[in-house]
C-alpha atoms as a PDB file:
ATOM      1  CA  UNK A   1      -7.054 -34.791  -4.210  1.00  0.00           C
ATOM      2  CA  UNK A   2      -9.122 -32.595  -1.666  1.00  0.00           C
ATOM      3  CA  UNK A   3     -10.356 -29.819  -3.419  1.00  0.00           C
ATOM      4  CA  UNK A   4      -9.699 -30.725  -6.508  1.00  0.00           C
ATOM      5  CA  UNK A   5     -12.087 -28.883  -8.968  1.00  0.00           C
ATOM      6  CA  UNK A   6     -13.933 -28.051  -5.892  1.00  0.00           C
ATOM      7  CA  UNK A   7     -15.614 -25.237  -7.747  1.00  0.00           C
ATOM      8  CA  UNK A   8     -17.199 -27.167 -10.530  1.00  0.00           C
ATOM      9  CA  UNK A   9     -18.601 -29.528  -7.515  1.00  0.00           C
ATOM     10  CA  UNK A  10     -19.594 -26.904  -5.416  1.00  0.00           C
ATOM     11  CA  UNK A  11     -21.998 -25.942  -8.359  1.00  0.00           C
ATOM     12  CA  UNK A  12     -22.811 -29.261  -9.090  1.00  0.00           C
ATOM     13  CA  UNK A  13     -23.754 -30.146  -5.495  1.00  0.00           C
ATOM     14  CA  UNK A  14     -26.147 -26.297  -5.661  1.00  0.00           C
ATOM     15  CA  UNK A  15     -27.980 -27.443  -8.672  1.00  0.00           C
ATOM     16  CA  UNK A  16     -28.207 -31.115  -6.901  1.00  0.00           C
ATOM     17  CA  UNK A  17     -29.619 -29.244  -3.946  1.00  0.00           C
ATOM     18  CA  UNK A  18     -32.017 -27.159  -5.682  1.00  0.00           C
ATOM     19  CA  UNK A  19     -33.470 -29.870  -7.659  1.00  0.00           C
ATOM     20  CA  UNK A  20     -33.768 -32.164  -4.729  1.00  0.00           C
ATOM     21  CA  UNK A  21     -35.928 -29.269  -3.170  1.00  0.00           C
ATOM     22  CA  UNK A  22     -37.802 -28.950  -6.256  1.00  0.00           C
ATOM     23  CA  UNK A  23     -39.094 -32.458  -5.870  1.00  0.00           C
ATOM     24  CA  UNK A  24     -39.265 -32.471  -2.658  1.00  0.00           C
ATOM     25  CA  UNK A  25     -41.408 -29.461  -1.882  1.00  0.00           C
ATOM     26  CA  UNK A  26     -41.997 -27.640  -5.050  1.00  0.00           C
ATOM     27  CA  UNK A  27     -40.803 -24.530  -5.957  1.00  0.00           C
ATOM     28  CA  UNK A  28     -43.038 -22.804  -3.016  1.00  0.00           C
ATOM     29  CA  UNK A  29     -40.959 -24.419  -0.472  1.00  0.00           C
ATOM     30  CA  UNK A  30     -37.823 -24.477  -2.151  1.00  0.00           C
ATOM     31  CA  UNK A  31     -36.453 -21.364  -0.103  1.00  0.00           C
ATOM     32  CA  UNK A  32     -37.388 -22.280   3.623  1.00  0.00           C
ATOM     33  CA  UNK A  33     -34.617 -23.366   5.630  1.00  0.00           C
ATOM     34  CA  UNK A  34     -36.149 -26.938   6.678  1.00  0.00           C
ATOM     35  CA  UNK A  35     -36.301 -27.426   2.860  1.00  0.00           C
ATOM     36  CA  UNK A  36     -32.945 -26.844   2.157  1.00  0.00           C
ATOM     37  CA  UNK A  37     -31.528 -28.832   5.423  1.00  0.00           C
ATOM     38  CA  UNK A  38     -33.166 -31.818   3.713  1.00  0.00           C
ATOM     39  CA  UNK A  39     -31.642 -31.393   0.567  1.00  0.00           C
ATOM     40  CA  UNK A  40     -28.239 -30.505   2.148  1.00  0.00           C
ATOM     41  CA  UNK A  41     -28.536 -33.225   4.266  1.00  0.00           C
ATOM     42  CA  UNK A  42     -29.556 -35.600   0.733  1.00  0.00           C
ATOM     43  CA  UNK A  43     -25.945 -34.591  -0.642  1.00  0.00           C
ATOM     44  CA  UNK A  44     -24.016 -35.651   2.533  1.00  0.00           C
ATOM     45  CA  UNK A  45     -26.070 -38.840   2.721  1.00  0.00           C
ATOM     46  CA  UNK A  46     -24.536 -39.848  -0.795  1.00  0.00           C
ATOM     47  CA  UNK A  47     -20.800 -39.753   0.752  1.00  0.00           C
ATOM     48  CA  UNK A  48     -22.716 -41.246   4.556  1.00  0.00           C
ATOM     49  CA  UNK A  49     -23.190 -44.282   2.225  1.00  0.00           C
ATOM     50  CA  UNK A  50     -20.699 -44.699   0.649  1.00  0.00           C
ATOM     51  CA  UNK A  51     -18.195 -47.892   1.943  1.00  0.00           C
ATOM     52  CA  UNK A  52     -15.327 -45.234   2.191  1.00  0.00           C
ATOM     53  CA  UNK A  53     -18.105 -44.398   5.539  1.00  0.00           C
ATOM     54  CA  UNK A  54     -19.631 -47.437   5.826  1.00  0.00           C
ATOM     55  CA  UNK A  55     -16.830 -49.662   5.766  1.00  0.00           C
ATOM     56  CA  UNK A  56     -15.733 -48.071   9.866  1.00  0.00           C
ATOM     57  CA  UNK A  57     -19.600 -46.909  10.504  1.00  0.00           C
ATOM     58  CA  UNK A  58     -20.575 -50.508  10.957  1.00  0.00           C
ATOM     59  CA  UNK A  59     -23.302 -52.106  13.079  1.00  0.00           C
ATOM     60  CA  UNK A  60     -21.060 -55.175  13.535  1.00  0.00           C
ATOM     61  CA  UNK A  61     -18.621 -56.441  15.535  1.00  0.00           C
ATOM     62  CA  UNK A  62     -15.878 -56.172  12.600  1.00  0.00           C
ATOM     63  CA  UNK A  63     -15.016 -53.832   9.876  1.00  0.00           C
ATOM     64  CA  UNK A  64     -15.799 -54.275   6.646  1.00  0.00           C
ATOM     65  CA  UNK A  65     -13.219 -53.278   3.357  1.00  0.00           C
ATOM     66  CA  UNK A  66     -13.681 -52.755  -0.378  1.00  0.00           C
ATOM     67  CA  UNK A  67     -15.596 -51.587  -2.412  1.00  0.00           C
ATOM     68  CA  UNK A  68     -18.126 -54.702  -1.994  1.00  0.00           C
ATOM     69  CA  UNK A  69     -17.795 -53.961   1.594  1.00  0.00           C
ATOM     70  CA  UNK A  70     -16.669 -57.592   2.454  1.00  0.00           C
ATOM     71  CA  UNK A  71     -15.496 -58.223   6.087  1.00  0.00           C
ATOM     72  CA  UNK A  72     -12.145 -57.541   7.112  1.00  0.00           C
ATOM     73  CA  UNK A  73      -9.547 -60.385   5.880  1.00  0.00           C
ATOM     74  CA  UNK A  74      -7.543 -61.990   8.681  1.00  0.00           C
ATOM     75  CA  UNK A  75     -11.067 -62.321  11.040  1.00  0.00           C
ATOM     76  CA  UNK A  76     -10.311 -58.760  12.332  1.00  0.00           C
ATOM     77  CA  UNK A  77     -12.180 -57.976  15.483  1.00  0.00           C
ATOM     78  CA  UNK A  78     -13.657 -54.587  16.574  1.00  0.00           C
ATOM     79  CA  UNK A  79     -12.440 -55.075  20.239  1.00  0.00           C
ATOM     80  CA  UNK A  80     -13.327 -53.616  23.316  1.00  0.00           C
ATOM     81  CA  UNK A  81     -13.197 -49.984  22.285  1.00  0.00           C
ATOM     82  CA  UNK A  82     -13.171 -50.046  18.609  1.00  0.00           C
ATOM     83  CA  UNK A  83      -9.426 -50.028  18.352  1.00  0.00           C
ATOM     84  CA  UNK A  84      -9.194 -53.928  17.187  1.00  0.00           C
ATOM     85  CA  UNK A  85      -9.139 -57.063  19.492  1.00  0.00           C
ATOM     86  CA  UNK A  86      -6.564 -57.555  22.158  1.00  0.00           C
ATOM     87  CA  UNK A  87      -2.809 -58.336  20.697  1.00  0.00           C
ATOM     88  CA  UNK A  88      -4.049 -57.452  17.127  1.00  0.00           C
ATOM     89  CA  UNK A  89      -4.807 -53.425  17.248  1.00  0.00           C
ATOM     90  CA  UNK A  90      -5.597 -51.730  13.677  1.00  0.00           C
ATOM     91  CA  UNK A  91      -2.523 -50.076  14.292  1.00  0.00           C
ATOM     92  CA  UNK A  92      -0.405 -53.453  14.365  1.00  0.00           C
ATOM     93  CA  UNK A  93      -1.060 -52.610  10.562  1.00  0.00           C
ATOM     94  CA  UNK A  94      -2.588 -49.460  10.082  1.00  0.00           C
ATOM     95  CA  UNK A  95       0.270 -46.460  10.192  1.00  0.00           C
ATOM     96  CA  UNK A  96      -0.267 -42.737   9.973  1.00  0.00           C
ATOM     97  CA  UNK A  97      -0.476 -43.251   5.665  1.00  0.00           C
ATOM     98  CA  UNK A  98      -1.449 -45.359   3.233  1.00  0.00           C
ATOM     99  CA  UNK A  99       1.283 -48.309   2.464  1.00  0.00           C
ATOM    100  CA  UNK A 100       1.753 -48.261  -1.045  1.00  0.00           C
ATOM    101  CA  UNK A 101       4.209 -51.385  -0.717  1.00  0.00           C
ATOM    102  CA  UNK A 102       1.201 -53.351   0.895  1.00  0.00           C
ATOM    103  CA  UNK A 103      -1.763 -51.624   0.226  1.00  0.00           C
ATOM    104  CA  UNK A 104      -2.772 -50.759   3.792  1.00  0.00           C
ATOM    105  CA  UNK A 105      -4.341 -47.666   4.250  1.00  0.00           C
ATOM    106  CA  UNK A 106      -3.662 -45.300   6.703  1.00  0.00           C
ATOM    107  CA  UNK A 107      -4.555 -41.636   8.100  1.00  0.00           C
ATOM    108  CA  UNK A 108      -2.368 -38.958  10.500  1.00  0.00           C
ATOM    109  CA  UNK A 109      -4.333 -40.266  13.385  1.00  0.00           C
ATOM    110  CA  UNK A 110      -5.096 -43.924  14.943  1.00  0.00           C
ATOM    111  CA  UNK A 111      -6.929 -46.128  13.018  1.00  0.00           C
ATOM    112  CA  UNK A 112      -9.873 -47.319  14.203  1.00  0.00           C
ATOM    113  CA  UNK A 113     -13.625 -48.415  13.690  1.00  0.00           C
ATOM    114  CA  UNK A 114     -16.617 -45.775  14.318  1.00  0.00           C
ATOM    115  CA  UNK A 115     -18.269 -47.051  17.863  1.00  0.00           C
ATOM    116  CA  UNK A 116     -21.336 -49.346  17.816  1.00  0.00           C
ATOM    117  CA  UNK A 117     -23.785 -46.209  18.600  1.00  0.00           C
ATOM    118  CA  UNK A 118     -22.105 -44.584  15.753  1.00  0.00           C
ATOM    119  CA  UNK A 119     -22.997 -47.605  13.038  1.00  0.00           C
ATOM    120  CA  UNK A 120     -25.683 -46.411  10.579  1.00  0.00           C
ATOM    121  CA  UNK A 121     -25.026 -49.200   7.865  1.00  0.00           C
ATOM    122  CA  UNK A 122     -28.282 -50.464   6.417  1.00  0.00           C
ATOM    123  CA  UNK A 123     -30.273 -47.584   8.321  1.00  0.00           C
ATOM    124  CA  UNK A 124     -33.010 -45.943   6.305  1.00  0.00           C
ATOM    125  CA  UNK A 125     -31.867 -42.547   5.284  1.00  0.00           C
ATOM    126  CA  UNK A 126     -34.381 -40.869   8.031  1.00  0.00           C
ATOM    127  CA  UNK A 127     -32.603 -42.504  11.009  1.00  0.00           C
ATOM    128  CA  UNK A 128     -29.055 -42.013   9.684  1.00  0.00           C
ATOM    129  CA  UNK A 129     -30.355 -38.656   9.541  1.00  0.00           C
ATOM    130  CA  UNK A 130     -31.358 -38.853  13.370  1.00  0.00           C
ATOM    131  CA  UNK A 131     -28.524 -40.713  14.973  1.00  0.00           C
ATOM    132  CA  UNK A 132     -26.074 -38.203  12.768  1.00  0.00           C
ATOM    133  CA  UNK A 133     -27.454 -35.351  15.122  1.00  0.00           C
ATOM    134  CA  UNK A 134     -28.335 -37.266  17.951  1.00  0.00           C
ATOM    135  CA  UNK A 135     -25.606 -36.686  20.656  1.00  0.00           C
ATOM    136  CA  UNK A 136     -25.905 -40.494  21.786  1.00  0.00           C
ATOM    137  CA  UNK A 137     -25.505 -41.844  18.262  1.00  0.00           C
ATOM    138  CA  UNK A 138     -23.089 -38.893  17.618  1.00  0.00           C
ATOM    139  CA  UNK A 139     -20.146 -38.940  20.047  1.00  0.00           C
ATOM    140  CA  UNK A 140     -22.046 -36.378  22.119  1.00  0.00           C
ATOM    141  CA  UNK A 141     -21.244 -33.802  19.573  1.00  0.00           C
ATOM    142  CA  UNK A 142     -23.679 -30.587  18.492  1.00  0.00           C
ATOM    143  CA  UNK A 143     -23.205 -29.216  15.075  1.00  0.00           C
ATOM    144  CA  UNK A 144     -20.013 -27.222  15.836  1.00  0.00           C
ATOM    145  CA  UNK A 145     -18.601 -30.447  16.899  1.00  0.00           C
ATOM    146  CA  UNK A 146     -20.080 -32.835  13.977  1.00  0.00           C
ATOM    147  CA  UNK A 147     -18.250 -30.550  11.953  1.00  0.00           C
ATOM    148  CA  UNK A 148     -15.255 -30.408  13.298  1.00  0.00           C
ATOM    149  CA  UNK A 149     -15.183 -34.019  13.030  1.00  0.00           C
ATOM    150  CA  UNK A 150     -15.793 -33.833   9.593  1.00  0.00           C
ATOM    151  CA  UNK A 151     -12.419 -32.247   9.118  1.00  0.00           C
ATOM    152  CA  UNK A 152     -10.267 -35.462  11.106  1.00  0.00           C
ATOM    153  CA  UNK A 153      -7.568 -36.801   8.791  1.00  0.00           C
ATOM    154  CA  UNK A 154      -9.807 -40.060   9.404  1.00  0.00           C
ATOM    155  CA  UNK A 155     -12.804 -38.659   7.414  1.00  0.00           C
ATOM    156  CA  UNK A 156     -10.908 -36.621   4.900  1.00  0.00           C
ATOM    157  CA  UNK A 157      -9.130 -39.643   4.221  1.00  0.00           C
ATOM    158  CA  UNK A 158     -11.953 -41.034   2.191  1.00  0.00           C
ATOM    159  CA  UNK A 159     -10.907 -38.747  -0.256  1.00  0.00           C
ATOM    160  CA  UNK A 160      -7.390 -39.820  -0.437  1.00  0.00           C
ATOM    161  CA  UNK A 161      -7.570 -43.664   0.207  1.00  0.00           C
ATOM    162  CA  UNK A 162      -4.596 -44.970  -2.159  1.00  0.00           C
ATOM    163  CA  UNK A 163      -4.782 -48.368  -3.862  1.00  0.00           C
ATOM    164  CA  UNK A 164      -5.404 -51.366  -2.380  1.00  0.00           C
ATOM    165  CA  UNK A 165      -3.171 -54.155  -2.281  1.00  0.00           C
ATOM    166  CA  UNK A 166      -3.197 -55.273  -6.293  1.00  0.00           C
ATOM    167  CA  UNK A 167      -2.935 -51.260  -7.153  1.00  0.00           C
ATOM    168  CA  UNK A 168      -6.391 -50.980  -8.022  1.00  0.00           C
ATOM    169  CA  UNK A 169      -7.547 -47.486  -7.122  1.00  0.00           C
ATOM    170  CA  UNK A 170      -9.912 -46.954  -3.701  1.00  0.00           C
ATOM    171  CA  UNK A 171     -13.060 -45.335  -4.642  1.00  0.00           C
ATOM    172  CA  UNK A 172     -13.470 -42.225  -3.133  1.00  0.00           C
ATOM    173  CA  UNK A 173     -16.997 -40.779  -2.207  1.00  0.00           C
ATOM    174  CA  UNK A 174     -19.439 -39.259  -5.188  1.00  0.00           C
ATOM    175  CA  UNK A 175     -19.383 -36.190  -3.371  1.00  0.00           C
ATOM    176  CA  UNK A 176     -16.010 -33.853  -3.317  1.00  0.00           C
ATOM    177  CA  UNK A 177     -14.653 -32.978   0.248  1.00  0.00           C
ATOM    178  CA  UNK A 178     -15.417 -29.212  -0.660  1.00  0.00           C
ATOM    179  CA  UNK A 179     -19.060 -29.784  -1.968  1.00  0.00           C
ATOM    180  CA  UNK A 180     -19.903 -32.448   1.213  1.00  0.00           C
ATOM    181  CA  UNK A 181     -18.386 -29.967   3.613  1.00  0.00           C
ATOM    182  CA  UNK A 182     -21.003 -27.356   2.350  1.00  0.00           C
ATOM    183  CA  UNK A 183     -23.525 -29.230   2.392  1.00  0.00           C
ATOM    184  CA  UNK A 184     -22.980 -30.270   6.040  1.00  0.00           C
ATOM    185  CA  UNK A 185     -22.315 -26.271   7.123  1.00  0.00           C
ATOM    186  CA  UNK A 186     -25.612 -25.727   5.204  1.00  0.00           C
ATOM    187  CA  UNK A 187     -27.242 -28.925   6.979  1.00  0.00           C
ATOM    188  CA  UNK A 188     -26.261 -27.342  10.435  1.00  0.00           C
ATOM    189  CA  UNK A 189     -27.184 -23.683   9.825  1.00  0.00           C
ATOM    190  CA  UNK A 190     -30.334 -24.779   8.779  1.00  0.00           C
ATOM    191  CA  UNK A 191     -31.569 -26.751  11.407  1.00  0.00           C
ATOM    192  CA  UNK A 192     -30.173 -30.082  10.616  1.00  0.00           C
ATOM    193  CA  UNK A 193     -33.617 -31.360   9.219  1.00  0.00           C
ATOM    194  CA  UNK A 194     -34.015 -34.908   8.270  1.00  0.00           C
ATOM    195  CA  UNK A 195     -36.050 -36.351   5.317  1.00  0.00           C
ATOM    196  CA  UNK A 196     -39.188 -37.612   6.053  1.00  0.00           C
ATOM    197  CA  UNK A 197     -39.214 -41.844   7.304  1.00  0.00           C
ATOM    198  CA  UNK A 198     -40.236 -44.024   4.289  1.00  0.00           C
ATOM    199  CA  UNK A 199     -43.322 -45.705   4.915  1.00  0.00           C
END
């Protein structure tokens, strides 16, 4: 449930944050703002890659489901506009909540994948980073906007995605809604810094 001991993760996510500083840039550095973006921005990145994200945020011309993040049963398409392949729409099955009955998840708003520019599956966490805040890779949003988005009934529904069709449990993401949401207003405020590219 969202905000379910949302305290206890909001201090779990600080003391994640202020040890990712620490290794990052050492106590000295541990107060500027571009530190703490990065280590804000290392929190959200655990829920970015998650397949609750990942599954819709593909590079691929299908979605993806699971846990193992295997492609979509019944050769689902992504379509023209994201919104599944002519005469077989993610709404044809998708409704506005999960099916128990079935398993088929759902959200209060139309089901659909991320688009293409919005994929960041398989991306090094530096360029995730940079397409999350680039308005071409982003929807055209700025940070009022990406977090905005981050309160859609399709993104908080990774924390309430029902069972699947066996009633095994969906995996939410390792980050609570309250403690990712922070991190993300933190990321923002502080200049939505990205780590630095792996070499």
């Amino acid at each position: 449930m969202i905000g379910r001991y949302s305290g206890m993760m909001l201090a779990a996510a600080s003391a994640f944050l202020a040890a990712a500083v620490a290794v990052r840039g050492g106590a000295a550095g541990q107060d500027s703002p571009h530190a703490r973006s990065v280590a804000a921005f290392v929190v959200m990145d655990r829920v970015l890659t998650s397949p609750r994200c990942q599954n819709c945020h593909t590079l691929t011309q299908f979605p993806r489901q699971g846990d193992d993040r295997h492609p979509h049963r019944l050769n689902v398409m992504r379509g023209a506009n994201g919104h599944g392949a002519m005469a077989m729409a993610c709404t044809t099955c998708h409704g506005r909540a999960n099916n128990a009955a079935s398993g088929v998840p759902g959200a209060d708003e139309d089901w659909h994948l991320a688009p293409l520019t919005m994929g960041w599956e398989g991306l090094p966490p530096a360029l995730r980073c940079a397409h999350l805040k680039d308005p071409a890779h982003n929807g055209d949003r700025n940070g009022a906007a990406i977090i905005d988005h981050l309160g859609t009934n399709l993104v908080t529904w990774a924390w309430r995605p029902g069972s699947d069709a066996h009633g095994h449990p969906r995996t939410p993401p390792p980050v609570d809604y309250a403690a990712f949401k922070a991190a993300a207003s933190t990321w923002v405020a502080t200049g939505a810094a990205c780590p630095v590219a792996e070499r």
